[in-house]
Protein backbone atom coordinates (compact mmCIF):
# COMPACT_ATOMS: atom_id res chain seq x y z
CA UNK A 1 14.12 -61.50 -40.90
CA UNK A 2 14.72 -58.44 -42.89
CA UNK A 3 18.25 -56.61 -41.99
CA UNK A 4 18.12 -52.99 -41.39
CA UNK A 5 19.44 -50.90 -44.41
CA UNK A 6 23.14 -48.99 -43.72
CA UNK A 7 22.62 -45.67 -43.85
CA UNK A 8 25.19 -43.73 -46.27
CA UNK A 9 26.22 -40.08 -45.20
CA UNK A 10 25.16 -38.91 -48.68
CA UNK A 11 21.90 -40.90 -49.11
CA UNK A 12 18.33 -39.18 -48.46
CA UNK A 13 18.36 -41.27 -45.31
CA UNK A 14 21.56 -40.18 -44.27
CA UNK A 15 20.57 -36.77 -44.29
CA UNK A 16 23.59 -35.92 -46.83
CA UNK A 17 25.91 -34.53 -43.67
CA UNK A 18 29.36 -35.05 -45.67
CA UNK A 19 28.04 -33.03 -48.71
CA UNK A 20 26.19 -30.17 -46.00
CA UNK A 21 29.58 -30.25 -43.68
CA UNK A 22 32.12 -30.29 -46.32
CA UNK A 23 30.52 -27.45 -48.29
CA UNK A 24 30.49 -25.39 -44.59
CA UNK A 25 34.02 -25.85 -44.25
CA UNK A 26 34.67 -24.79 -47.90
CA UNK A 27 32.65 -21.25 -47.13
CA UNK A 28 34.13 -21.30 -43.67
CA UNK A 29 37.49 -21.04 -45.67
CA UNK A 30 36.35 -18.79 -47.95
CA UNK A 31 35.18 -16.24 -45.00
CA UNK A 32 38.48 -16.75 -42.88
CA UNK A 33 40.37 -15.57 -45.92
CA UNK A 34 38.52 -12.30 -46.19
CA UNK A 35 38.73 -12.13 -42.61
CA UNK A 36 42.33 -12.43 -42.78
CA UNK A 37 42.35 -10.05 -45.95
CA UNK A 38 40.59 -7.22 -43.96
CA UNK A 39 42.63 -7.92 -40.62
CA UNK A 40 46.08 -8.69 -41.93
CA UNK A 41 46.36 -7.63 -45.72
CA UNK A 42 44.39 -4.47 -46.12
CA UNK A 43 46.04 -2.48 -43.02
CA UNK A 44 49.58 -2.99 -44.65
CA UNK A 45 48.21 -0.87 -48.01
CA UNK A 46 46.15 1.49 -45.55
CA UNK A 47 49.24 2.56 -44.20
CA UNK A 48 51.08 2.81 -47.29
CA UNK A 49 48.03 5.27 -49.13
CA UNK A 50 48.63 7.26 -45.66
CA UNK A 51 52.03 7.61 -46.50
CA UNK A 52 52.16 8.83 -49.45
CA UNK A 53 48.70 11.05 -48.90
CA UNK A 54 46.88 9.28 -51.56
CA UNK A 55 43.54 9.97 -52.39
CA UNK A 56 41.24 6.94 -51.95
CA UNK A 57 37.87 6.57 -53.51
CA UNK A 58 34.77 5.96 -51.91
CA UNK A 59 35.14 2.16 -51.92
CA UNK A 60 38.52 2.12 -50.92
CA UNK A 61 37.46 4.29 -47.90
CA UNK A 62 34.87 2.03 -47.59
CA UNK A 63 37.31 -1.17 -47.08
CA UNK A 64 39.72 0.75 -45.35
CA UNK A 65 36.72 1.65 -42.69
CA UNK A 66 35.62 -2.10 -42.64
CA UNK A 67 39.39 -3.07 -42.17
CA UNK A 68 39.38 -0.87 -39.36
CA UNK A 69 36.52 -2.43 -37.81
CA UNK A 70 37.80 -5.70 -38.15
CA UNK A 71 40.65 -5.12 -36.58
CA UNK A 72 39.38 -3.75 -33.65
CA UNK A 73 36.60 -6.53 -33.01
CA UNK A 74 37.81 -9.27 -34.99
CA UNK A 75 36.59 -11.73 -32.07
CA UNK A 76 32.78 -10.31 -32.84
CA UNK A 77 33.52 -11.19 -36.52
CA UNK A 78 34.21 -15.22 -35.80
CA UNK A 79 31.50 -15.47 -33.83
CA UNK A 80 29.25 -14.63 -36.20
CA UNK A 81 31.06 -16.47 -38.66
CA UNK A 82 30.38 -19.23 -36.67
CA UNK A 83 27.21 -18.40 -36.35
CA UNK A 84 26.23 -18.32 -40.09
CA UNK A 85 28.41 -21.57 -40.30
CA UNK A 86 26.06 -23.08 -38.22
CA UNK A 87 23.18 -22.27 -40.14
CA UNK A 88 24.78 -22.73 -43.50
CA UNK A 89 25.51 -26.12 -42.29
CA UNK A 90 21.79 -27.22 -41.18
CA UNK A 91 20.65 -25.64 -44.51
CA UNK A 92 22.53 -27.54 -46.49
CA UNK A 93 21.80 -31.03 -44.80
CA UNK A 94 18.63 -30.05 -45.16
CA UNK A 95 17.84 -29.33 -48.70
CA UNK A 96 20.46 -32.67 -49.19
CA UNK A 97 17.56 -34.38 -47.00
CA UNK A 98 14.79 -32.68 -49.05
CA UNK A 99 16.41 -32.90 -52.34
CA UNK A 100 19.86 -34.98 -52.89
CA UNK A 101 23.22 -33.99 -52.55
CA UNK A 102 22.91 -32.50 -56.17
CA UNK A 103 20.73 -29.66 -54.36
CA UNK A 104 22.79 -29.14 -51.70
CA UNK A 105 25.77 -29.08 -53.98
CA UNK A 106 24.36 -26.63 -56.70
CA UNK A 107 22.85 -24.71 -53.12
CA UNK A 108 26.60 -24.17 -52.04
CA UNK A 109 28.01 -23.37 -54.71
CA UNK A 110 25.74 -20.04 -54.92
CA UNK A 111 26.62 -19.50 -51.11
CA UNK A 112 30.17 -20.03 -52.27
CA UNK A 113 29.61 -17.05 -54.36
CA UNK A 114 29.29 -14.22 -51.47
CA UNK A 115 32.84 -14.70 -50.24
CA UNK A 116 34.26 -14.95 -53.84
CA UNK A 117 32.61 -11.35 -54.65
CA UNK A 118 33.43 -9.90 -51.82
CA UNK A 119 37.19 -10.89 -52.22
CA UNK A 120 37.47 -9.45 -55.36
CA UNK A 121 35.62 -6.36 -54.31
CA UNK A 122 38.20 -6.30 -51.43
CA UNK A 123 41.14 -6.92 -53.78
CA UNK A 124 39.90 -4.50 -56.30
CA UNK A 125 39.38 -1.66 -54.13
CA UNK A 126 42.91 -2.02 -52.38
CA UNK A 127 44.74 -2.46 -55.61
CA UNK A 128 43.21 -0.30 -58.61
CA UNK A 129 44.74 2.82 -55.95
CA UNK A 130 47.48 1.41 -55.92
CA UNK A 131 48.27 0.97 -59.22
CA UNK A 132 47.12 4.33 -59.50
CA UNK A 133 49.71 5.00 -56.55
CA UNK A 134 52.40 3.28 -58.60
CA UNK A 135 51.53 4.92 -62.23
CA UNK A 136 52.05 8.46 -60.20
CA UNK A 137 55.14 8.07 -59.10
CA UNK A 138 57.04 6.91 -62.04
């Protein structure tokens, strides 16, 4: 009598869900900390160009105007956070199903990307004003 094989989470039969879920919750994290940049972080410098009446370039304006946004309907912003978690999640088992955890894993790491980029866009257009900010006044 032949003994049914154990699946393993990360096996083609398992459907790789560790690999798929733990990459989700890595670009989960990524997300919730530009959320939390544009809701918490960004406001703070906002009102510190306004104080000083500092010109902003178009980016900055930009951010400041997304900032804004997410402020005022952060709850619309998780949702669909959750949303594309969801998705990013049955993606990822899926091309681990199709094609190994090493294709799921090179998969997220380019989705990994988005959230890095737009960090450092976020970062970039708060702080190269302010430096510019700091540079005038001294």
């Amino acid at each position: 009598m032949n003994k049914p094989e154990k699946s393993n989470a990360n096996s083609p039969a398992g459907g790789g869900q560790i690999t798929a879920v733990a990459l989700g919750l890595l670009h989960g994290l990524l997300w919730a900390g530009v959320l939390y940049g544009l809701v918490f972080v960004i406001p703070r410098y906002t009102a510190m160009f306004e104080d000083f009446d500092t010109q902003l370039p178009t980016m900055t304006l930009l951010v400041v105007y997304a900032s804004r946004l997410a402020v005022q309907y952060w709850y619309l912003f998780v949702l669909a956070g959750l949303a594309a978690l969801a998705i990013d999640v049955a993606l990822l088992a899926r091309l681990a199903r199709a094609g190994g955890a090493g294709l799921a894993l090179g998969a997220g790491a380019l989705l990994a990307l988005a959230p890095i980029v737009v960090g450092i866009a976020l970062w970039y257009a708060v702080f190269a004003p302010l430096t510019q900010l700091i540079e005038n006044l001294s």
